[in-house]
Protein backbone atom coordinates (compact mmCIF):
# COMPACT_ATOMS: atom_id res chain seq x y z
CA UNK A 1 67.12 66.18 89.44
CA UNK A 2 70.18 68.53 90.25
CA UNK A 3 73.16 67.51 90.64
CA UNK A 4 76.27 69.13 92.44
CA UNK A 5 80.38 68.77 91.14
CA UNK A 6 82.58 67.08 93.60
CA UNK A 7 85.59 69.60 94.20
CA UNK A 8 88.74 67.33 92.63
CA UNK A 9 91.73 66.60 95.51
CA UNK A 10 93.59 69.21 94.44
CA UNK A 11 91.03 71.83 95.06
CA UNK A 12 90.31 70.14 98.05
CA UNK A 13 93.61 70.42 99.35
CA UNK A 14 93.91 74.41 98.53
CA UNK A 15 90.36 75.10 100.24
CA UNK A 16 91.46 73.43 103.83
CA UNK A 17 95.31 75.18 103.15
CA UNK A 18 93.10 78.63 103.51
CA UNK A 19 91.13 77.37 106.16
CA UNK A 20 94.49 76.63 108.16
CA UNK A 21 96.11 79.93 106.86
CA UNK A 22 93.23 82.50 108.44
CA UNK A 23 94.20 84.43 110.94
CA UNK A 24 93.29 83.59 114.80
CA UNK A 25 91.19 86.67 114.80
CA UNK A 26 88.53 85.93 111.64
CA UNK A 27 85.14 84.41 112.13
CA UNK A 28 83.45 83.08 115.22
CA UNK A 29 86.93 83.75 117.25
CA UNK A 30 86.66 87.22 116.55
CA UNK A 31 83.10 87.39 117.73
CA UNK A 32 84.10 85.75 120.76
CA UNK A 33 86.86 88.24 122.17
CA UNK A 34 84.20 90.53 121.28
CA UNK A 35 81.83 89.17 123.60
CA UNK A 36 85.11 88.66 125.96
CA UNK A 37 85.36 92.45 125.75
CA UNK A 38 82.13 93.79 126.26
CA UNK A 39 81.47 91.11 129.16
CA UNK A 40 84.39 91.06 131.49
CA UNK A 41 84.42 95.14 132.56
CA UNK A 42 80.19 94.94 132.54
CA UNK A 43 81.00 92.22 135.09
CA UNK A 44 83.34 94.28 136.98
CA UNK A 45 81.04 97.06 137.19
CA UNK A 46 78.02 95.20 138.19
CA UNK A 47 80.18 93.84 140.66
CA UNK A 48 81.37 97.47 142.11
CA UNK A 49 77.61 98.55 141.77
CA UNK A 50 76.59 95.27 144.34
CA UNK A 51 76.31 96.35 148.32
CA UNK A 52 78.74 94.35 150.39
């Protein structure tokens, strides 16, 4: 049987500090004005490729 160590309150405590103290622009938010910036001016230029 394996068994895993429950992370103490303290270390608790510094592991959702770091959480809180990343930057807006790490992780899946990154990825996401990413997508923002590829999609938006492909939509723009589909749209200015479509007959009126």
């Amino acid at each position: 049987m394996k068994s895993t160590r429950v992370p103490d309150a303290q270390q608790a405590a510094h592991l959702s500090s770091d959480d809180a103290s990343r930057s807006p622009l790490a992780g899946e938010l990154m990825d996401l004005y990413i997508a923002a910036l590829i999609v938006i001016p492909l939509a723009f230029l589909l749209k200015s490729l479509w007959p009126s």
